[in-house]
C-alpha atoms as a PDB file:
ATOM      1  CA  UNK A   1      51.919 -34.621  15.916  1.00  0.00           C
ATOM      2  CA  UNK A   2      52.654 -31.846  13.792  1.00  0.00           C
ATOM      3  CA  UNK A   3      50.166 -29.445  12.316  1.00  0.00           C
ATOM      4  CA  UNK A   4      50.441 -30.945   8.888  1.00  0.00           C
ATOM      5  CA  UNK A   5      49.891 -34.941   9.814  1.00  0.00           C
ATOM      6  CA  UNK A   6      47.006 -33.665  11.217  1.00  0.00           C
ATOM      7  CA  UNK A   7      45.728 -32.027   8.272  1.00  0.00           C
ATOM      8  CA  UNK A   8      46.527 -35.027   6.492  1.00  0.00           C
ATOM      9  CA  UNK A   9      44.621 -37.010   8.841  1.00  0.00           C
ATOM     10  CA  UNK A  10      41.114 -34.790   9.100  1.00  0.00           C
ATOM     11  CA  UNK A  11      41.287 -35.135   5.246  1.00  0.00           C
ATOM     12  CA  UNK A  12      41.066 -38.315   5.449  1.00  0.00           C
ATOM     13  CA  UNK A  13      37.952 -38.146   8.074  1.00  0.00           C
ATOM     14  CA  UNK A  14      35.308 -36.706   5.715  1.00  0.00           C
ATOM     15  CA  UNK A  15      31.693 -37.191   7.260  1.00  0.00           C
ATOM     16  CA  UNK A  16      29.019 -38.142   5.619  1.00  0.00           C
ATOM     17  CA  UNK A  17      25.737 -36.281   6.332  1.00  0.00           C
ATOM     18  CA  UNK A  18      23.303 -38.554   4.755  1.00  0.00           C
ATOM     19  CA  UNK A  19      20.190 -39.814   5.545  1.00  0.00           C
ATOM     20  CA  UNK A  20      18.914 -42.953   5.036  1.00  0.00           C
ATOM     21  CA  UNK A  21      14.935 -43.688   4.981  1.00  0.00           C
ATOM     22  CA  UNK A  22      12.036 -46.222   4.675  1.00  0.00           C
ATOM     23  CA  UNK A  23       8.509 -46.876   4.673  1.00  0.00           C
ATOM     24  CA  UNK A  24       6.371 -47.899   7.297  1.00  0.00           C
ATOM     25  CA  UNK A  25       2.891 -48.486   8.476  1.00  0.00           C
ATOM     26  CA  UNK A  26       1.844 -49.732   5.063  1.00  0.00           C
ATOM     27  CA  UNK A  27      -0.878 -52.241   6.448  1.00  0.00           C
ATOM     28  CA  UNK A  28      -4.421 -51.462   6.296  1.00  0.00           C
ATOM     29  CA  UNK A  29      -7.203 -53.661   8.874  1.00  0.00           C
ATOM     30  CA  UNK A  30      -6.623 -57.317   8.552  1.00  0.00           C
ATOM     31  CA  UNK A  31      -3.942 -56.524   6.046  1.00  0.00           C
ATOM     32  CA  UNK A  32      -0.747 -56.843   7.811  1.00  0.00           C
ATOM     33  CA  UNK A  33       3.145 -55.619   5.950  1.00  0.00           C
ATOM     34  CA  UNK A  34       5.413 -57.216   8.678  1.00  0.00           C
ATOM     35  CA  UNK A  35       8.043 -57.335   6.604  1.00  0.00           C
ATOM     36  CA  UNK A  36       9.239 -53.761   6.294  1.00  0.00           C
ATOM     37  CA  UNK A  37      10.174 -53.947   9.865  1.00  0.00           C
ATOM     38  CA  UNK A  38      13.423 -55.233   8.852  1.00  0.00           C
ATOM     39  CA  UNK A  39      14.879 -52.137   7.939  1.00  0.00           C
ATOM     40  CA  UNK A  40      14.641 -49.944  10.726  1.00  0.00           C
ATOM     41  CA  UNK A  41      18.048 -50.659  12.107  1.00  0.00           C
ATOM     42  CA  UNK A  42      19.199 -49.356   9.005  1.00  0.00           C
ATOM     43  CA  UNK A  43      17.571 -45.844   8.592  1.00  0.00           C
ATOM     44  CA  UNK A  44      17.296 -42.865  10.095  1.00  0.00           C
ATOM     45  CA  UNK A  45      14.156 -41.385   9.084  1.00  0.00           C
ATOM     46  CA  UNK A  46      10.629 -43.596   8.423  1.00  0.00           C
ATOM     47  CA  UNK A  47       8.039 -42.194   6.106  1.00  0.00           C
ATOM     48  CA  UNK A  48       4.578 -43.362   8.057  1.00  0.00           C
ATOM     49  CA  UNK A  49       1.435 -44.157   5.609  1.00  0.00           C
ATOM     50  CA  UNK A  50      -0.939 -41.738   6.392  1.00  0.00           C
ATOM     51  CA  UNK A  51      -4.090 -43.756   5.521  1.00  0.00           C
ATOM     52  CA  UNK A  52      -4.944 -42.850   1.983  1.00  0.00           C
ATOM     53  CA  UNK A  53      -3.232 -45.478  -0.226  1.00  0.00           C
ATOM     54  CA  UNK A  54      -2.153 -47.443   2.996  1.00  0.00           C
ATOM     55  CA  UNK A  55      -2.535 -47.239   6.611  1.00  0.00           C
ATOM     56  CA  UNK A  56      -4.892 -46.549   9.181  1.00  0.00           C
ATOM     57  CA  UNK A  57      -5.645 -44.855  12.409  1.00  0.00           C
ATOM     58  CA  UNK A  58      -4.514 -48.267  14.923  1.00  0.00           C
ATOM     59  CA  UNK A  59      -1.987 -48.937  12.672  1.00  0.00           C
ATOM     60  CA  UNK A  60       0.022 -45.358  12.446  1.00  0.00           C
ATOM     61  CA  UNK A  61      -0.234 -45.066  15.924  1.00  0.00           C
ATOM     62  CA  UNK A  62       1.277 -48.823  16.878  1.00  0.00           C
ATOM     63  CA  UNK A  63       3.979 -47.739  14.197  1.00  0.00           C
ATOM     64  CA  UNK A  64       4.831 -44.608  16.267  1.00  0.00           C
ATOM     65  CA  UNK A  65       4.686 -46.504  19.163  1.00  0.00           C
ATOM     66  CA  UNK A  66       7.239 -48.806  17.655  1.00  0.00           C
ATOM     67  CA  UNK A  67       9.554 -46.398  16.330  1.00  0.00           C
ATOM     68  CA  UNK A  68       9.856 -43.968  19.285  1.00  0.00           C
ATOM     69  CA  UNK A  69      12.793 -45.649  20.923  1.00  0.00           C
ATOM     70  CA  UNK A  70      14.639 -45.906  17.520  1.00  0.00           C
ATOM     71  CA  UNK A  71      15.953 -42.637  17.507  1.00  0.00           C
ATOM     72  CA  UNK A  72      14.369 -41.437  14.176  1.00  0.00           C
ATOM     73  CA  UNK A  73      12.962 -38.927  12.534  1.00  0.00           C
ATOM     74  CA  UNK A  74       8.962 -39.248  10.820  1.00  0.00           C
ATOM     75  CA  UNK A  75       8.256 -38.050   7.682  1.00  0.00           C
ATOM     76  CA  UNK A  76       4.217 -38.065   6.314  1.00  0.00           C
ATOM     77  CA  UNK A  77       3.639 -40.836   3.432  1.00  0.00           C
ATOM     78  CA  UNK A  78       1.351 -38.884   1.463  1.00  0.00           C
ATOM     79  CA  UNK A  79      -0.424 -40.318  -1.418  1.00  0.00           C
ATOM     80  CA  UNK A  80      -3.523 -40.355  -3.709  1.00  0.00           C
ATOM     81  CA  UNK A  81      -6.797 -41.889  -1.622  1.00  0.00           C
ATOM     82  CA  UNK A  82      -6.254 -45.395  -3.729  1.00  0.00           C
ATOM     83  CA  UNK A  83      -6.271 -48.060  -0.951  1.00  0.00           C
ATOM     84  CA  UNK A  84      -7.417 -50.825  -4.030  1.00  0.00           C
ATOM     85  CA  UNK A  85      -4.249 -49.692  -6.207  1.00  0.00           C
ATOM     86  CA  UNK A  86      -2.078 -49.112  -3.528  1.00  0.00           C
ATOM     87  CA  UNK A  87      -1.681 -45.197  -4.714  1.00  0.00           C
ATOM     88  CA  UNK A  88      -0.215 -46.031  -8.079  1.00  0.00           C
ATOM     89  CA  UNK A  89      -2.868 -44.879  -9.878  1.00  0.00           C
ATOM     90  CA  UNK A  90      -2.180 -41.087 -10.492  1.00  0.00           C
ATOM     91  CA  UNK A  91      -5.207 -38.518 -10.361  1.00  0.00           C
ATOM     92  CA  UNK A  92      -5.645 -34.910 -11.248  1.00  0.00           C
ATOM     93  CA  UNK A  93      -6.090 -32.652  -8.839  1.00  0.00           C
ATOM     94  CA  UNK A  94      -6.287 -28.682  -9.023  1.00  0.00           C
ATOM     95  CA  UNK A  95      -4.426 -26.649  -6.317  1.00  0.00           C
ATOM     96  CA  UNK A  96      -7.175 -26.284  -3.640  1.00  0.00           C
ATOM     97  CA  UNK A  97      -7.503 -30.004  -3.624  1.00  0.00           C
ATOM     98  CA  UNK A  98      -3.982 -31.192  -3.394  1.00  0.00           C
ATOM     99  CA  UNK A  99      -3.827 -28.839  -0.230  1.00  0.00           C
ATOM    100  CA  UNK A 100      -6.527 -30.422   1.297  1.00  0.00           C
ATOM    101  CA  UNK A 101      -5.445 -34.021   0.572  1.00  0.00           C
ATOM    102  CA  UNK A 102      -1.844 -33.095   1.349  1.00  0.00           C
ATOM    103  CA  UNK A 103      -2.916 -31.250   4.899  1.00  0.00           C
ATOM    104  CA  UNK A 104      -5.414 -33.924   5.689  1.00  0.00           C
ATOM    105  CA  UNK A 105      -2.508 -36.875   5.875  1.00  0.00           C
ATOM    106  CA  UNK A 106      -0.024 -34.544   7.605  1.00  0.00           C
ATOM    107  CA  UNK A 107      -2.195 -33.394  10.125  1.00  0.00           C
ATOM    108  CA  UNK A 108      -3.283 -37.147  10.862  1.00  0.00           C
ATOM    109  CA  UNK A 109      -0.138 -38.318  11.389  1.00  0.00           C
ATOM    110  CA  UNK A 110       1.166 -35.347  13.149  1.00  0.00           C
ATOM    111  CA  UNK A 111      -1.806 -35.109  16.179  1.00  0.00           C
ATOM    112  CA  UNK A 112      -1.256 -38.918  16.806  1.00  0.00           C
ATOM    113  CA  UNK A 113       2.445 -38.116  16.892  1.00  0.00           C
ATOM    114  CA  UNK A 114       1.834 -35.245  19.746  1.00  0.00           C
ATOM    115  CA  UNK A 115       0.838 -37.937  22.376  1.00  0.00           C
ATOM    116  CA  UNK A 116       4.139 -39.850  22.095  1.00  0.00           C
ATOM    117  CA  UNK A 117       5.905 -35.849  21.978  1.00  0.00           C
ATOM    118  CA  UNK A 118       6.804 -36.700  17.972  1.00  0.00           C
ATOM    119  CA  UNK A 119       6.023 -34.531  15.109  1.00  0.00           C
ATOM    120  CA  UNK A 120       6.456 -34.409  11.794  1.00  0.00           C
ATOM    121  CA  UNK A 121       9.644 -33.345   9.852  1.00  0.00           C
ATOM    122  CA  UNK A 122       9.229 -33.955   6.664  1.00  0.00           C
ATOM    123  CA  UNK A 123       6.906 -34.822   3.901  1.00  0.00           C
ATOM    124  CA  UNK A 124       7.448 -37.766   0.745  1.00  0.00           C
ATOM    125  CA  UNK A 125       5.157 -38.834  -2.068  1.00  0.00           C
ATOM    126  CA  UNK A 126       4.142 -42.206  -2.423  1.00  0.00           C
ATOM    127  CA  UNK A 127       3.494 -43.989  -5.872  1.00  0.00           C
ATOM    128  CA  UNK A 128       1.878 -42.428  -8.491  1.00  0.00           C
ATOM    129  CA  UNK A 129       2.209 -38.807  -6.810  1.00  0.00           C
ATOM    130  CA  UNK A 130       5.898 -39.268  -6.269  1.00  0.00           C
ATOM    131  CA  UNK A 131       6.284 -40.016 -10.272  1.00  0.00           C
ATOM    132  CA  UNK A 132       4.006 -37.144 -11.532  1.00  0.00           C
ATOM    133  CA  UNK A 133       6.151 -34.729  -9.225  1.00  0.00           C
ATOM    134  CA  UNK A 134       8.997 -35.786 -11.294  1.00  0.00           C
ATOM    135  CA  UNK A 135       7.284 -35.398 -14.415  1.00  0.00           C
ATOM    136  CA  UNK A 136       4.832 -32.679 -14.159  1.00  0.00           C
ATOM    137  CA  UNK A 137       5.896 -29.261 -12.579  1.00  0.00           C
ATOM    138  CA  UNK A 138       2.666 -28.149 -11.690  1.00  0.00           C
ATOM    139  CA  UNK A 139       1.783 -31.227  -9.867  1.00  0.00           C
ATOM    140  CA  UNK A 140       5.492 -30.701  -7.752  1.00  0.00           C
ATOM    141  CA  UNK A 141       4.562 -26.896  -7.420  1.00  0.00           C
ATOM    142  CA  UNK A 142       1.295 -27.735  -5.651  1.00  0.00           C
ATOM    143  CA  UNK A 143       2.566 -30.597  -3.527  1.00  0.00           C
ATOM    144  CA  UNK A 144       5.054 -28.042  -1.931  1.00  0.00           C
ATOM    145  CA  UNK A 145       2.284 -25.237  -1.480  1.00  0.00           C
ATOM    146  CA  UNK A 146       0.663 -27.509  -0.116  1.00  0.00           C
ATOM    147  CA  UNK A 147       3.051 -28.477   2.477  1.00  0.00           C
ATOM    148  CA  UNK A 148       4.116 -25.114   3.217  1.00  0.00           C
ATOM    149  CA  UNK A 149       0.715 -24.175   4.027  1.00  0.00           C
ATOM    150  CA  UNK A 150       0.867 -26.345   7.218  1.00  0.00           C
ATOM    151  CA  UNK A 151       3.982 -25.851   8.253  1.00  0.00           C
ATOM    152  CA  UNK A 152       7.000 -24.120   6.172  1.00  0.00           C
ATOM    153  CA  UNK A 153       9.422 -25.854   7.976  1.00  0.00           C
ATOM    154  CA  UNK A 154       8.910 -29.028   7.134  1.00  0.00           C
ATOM    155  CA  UNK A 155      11.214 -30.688   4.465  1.00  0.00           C
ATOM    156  CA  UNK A 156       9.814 -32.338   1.007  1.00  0.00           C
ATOM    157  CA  UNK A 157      11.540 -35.579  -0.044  1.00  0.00           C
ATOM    158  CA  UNK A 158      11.366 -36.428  -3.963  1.00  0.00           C
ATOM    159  CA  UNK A 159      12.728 -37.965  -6.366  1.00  0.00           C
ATOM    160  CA  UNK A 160      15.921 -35.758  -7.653  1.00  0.00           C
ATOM    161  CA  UNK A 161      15.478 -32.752 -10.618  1.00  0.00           C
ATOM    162  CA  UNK A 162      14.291 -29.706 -11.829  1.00  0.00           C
ATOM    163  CA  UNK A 163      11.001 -30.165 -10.657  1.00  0.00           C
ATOM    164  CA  UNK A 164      11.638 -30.352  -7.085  1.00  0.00           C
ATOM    165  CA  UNK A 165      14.148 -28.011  -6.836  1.00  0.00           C
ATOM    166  CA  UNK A 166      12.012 -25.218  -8.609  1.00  0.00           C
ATOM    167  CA  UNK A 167       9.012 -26.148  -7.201  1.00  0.00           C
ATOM    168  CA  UNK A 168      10.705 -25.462  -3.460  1.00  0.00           C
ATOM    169  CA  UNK A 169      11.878 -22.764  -4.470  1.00  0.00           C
ATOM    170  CA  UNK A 170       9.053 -21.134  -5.035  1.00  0.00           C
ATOM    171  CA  UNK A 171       7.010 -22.454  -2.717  1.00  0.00           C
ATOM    172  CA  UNK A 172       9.760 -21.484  -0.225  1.00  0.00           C
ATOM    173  CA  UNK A 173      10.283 -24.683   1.223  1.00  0.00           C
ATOM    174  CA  UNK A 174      13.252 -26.927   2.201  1.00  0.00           C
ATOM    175  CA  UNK A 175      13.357 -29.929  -0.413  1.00  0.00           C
ATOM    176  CA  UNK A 176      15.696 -32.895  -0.014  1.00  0.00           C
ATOM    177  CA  UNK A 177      16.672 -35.176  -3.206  1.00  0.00           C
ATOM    178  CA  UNK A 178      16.113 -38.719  -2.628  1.00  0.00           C
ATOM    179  CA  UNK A 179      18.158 -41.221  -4.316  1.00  0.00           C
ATOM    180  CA  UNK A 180      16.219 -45.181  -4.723  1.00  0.00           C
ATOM    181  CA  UNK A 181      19.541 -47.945  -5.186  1.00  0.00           C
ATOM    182  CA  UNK A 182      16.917 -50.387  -7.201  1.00  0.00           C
ATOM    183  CA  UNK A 183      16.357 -47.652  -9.896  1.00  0.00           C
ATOM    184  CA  UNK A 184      18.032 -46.496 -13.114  1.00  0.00           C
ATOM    185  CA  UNK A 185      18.991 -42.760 -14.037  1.00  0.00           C
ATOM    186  CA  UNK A 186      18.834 -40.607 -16.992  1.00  0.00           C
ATOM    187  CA  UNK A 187      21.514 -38.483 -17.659  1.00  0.00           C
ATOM    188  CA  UNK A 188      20.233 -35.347 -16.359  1.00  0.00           C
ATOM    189  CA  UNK A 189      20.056 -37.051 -13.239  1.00  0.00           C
ATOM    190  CA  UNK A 190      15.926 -37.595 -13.071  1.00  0.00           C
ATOM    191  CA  UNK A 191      15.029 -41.452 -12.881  1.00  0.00           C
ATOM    192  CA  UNK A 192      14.469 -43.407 -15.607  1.00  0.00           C
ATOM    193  CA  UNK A 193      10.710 -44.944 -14.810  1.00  0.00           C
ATOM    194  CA  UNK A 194      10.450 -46.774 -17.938  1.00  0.00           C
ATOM    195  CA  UNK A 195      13.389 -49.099 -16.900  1.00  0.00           C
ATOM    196  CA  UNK A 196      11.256 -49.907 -13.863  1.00  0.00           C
ATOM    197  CA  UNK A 197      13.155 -51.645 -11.049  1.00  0.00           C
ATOM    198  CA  UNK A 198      16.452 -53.417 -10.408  1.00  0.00           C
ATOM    199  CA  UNK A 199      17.044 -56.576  -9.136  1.00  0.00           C
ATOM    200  CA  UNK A 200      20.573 -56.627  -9.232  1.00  0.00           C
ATOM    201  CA  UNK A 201      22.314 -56.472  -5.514  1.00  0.00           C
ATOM    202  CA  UNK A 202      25.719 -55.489  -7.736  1.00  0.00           C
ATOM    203  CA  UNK A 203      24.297 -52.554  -9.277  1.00  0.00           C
ATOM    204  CA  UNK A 204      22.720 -51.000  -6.466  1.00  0.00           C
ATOM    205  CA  UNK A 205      26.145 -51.605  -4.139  1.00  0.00           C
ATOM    206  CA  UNK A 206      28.243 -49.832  -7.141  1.00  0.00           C
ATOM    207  CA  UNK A 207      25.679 -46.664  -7.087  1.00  0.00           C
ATOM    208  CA  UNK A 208      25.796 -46.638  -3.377  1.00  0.00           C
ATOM    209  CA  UNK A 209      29.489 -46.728  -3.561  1.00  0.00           C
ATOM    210  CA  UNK A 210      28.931 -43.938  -6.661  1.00  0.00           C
ATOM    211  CA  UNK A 211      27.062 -41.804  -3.953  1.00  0.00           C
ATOM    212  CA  UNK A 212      29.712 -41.813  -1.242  1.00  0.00           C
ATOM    213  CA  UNK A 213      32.435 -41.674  -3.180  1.00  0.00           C
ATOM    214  CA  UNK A 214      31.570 -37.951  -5.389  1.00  0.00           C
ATOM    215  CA  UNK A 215      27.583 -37.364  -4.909  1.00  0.00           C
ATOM    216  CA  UNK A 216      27.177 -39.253  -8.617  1.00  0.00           C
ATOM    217  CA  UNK A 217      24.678 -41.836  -9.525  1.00  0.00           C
ATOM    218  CA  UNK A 218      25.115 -44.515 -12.668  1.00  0.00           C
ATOM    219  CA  UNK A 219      22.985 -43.318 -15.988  1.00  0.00           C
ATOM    220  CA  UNK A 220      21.924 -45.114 -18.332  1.00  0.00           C
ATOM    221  CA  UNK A 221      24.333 -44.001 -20.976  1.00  0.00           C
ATOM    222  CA  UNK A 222      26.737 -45.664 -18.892  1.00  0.00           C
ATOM    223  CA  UNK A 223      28.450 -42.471 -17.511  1.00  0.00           C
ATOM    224  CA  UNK A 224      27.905 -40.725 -14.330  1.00  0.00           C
ATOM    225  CA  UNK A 225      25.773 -37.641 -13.120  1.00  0.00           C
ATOM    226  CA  UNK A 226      26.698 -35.624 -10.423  1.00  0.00           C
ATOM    227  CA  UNK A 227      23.197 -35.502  -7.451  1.00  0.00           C
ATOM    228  CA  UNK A 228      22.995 -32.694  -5.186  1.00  0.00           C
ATOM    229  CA  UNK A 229      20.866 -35.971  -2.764  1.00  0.00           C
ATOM    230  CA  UNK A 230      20.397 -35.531   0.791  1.00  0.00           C
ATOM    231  CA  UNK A 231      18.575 -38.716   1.575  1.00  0.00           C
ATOM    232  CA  UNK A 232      19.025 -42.926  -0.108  1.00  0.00           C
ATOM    233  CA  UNK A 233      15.283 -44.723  -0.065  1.00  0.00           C
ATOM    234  CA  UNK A 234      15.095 -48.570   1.212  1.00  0.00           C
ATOM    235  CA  UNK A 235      12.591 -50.934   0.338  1.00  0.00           C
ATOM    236  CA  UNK A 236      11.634 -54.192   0.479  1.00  0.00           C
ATOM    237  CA  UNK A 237      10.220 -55.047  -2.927  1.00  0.00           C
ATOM    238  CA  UNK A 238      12.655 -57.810  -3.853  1.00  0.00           C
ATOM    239  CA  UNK A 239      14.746 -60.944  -2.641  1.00  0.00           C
ATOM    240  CA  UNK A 240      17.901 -58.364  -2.770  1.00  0.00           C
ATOM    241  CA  UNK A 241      16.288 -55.419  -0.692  1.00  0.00           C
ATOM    242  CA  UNK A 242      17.448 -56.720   2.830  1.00  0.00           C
ATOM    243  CA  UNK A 243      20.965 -57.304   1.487  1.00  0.00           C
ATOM    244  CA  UNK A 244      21.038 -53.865   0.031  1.00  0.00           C
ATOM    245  CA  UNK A 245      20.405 -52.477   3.212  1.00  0.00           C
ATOM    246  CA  UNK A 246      22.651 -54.234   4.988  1.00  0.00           C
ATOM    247  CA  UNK A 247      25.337 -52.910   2.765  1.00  0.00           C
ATOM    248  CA  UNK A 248      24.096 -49.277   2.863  1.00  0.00           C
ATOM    249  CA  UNK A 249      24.514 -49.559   7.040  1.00  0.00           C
ATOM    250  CA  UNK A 250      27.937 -50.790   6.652  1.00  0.00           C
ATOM    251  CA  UNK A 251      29.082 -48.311   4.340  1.00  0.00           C
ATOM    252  CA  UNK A 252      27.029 -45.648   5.893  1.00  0.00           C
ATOM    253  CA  UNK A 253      27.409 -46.188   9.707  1.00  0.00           C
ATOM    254  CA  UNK A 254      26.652 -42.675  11.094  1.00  0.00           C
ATOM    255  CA  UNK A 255      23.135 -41.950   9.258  1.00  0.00           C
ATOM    256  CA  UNK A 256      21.774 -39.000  10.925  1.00  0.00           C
ATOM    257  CA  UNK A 257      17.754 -37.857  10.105  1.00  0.00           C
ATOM    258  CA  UNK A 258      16.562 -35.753   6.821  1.00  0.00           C
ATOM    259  CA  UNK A 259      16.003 -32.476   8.729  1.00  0.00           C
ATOM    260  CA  UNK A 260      19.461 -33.007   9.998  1.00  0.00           C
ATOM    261  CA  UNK A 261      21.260 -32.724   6.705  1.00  0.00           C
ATOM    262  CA  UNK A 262      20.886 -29.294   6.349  1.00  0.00           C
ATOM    263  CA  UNK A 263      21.821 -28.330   9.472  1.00  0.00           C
ATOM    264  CA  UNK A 264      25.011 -30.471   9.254  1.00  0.00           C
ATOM    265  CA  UNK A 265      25.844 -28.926   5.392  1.00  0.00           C
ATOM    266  CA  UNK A 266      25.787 -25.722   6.941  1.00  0.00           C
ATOM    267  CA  UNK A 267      28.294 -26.352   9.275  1.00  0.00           C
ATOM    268  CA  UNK A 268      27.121 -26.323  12.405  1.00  0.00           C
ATOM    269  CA  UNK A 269      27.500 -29.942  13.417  1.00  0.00           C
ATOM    270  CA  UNK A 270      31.094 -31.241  13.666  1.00  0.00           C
END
């Protein structure tokens, strides 16, 4: 073969160092959410309710127990402490207590982690929080102060823009743009929470296919925006969600975890 066909042919090899992710452990006493089990053959990271707006202590450790042998990565699901709105009720917190709230759900999920040799390796907002963050600077400023106060290393997952980017910045933490395949896009790229969410298994398979094909998701002036994402969100909120992640496993086959993609973008996994 010469040295051009196989040129040709590595071209035609790109990899695709995305993750894919989920929630889990959303149940909370008697109150049982069996169904998100479905989609952990299709991720590669799960973001594990750390008993605030969902969750509890039996039930984040039986959901470690059930992930270990997956081969994933676990992320902290933090959120406001709203178990009767399920976290979508936003609050408004100063600095000093977003660290403690933050801190207080990372560090339960990570010491039940330690006895199955887990930990932590990233961080994502839940509800309300993770819609303020994309809204309000200083609200995405002290969620990743927050987290770097416990450990700098770990990665923050939010929703894409300005916000997040900054707000890692200066916090001097990794952040990771997460793109949701039921939502709609403004044109800078930030989603469009008015439109609420999709329920259209077309339109979420052509802004997957938008993603792999040039990093750009649909907006709602009917053009395209290019996304600097790292990580696609799966859910099960609608009749469509298992089919959409059935299609996001076939066109993503080789998902590898959050924390991975920036090892992979720099070039040090082949």
């Amino acid at each position: 073969m010469s040295i051009q066909n196989v040129k040709k042919e590595n071209a035609g090899e790109k990899k695709l160092n995305i993750d894919v992710n989920c929630d889990l452990g959303q149940s909370f006493g008697v109150y049982k959410s069996e169904i998100e089990l479905e989609l952990l053959p299709y991720v590669s990271s799960v973001n594990i309710s750390c008993g605030l707006h969902a969750g509890d202590p039996l039930t984040i450790l039986n959901t470690i127990k059930t992930v270990k042998c997956r081969n994933v990565s676990i992320g902290a699901h933090v959120g406001y402490p709203d178990l009767q709105g399920f976290g979508y009720r936003s609050m408004k917190l100063d600095e000093e207590e977003m660290k403690a709230l933050i801190v207080y759900q990372i560090g339960a999920l990570n010491s039940l982690a330690k006895m199955f040799n887990y930990q932590v390796e990233y961080v994502r907002p839940h509800g309300a929080l993770y819609k303020q963050i994309s809204e309000e600077y200083e609200v995405a400023l002290n969620l990743a102060k927050a987290i770097a106060s416990y450990d700098s290393w770990l990665v923050l997952v939010g929703p894409p823009g300005e916000n997040l980017l900054k707000a890692g910045e200066e916090a001097n933490i990794r952040v990771a743009q997460e793109i949701q395949l039921d939502k709609k896009y403004n044109v800078d790229g930030t989603i469009d929470f008015e439109s609420g969410d999709m329920v259209d298994l077309d339109y979420s398979v052509s802004l997957l296919e938008s993603l792999i094909k040039d990093s750009s998701v649909i907006n709602n002036q009917q053009g395209r925006t290019k996304v600097d994402f790292k990580t696609i969100h799966l859910n099960m909120k609608s009749i469509v969600s298992l089919d959409i992640a059935k299609k996001t496993g076939a066109l993503i086959p080789s998902k590898i975890p959050v924390a991975g993609t920036f090892v992979a973008s720099s070039g040090w996994l082949e």
